[in-house]
Protein backbone atom coordinates (compact mmCIF):
# COMPACT_ATOMS: atom_id res chain seq x y z
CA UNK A 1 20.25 19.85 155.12
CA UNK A 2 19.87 16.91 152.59
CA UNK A 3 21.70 16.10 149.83
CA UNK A 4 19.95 17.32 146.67
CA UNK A 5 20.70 16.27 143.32
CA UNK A 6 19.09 16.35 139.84
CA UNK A 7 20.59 14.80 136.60
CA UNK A 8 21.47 17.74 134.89
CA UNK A 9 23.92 19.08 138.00
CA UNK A 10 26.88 17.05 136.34
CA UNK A 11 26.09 18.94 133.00
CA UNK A 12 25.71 22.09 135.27
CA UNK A 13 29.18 21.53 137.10
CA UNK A 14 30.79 21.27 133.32
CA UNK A 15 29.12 24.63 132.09
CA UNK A 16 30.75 26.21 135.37
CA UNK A 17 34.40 24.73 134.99
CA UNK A 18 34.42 26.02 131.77
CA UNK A 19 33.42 28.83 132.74
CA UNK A 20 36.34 29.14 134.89
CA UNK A 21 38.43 28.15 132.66
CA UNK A 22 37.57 31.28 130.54
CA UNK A 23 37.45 33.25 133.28
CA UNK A 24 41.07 32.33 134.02
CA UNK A 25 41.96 33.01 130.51
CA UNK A 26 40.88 36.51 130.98
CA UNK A 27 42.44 37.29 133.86
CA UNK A 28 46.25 36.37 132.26
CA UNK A 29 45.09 38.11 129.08
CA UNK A 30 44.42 41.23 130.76
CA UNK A 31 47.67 40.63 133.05
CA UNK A 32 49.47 40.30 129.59
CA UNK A 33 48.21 43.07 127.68
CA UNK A 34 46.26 41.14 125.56
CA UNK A 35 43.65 43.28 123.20
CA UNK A 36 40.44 44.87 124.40
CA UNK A 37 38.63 42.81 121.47
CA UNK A 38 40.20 39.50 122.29
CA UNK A 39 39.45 39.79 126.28
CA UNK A 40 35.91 41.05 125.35
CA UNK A 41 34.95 37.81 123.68
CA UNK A 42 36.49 35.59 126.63
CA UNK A 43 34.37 37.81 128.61
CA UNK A 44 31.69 36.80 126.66
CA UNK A 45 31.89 33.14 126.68
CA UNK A 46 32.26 33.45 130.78
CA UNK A 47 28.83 35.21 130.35
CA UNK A 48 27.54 32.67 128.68
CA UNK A 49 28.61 29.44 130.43
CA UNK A 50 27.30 31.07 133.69
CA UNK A 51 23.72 31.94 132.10
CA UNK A 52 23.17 28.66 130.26
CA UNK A 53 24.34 26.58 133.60
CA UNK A 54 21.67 29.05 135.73
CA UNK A 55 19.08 28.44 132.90
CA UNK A 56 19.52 25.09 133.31
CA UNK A 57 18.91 24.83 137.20
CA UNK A 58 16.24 26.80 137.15
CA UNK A 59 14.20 24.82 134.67
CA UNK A 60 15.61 21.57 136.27
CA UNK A 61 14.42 23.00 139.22
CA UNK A 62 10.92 23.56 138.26
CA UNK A 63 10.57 20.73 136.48
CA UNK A 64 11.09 18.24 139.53
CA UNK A 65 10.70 20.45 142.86
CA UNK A 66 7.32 22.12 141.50
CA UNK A 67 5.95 19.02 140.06
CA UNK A 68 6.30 17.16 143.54
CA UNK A 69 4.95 20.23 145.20
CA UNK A 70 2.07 20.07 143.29
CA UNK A 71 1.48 16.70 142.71
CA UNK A 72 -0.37 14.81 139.39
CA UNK A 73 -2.94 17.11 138.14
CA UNK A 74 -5.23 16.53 135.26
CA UNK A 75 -4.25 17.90 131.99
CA UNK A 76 -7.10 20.56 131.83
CA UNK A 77 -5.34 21.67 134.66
CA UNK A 78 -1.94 21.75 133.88
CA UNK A 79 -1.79 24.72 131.50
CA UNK A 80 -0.76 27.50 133.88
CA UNK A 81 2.14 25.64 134.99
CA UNK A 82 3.22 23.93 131.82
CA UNK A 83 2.86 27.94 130.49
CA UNK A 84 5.11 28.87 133.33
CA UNK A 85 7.67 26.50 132.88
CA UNK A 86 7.98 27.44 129.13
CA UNK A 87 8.50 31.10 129.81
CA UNK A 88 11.58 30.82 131.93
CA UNK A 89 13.11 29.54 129.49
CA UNK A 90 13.27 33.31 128.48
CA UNK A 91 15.11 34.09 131.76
């Protein structure tokens, strides 16, 4: 398979470390009887990172792989797909 890369996968690999980095957190807070309220929020932020960073390749991945799937088009044309690419940003 070839290597495939977009510019936003170093921004993507930094949503998902810090993800993991909460995620880690949560772990030794519920290891050291930390709070429900506390671990909730960490919980939260792990949520987060992980949904912003698969936002993010999905609409990366539209925006390049669909595009050179189907090619130029005129703008008259262009309104279903411009229209689809806005609504997953609602994903």
């Amino acid at each position: 398979m070839s290597e495939h890369r977009h510019d936003t996968h170093p921004d993507i690999v930094k949503r998902l470390k810090r993800a993991e980095g909460h995620l880690k957190s949560v772990i030794a807070m519920i290891e050291g009887g930390r709070p429900c309220l506390d671990i909730a929020q960490q919980l939260h932020a792990v949520e987060k990172a992980i949904s912003q960073a698969k936002r993010t390749l999905i609409q990366d991945h539209l925006d390049h792989c669909l595009e050179d799937t189907i090619g130029a088009l005129p703008r008259e044309q262009r309104h279903s797909i411009d229209e689809f690419k806005t609504i997953t940003k609602y994903l």
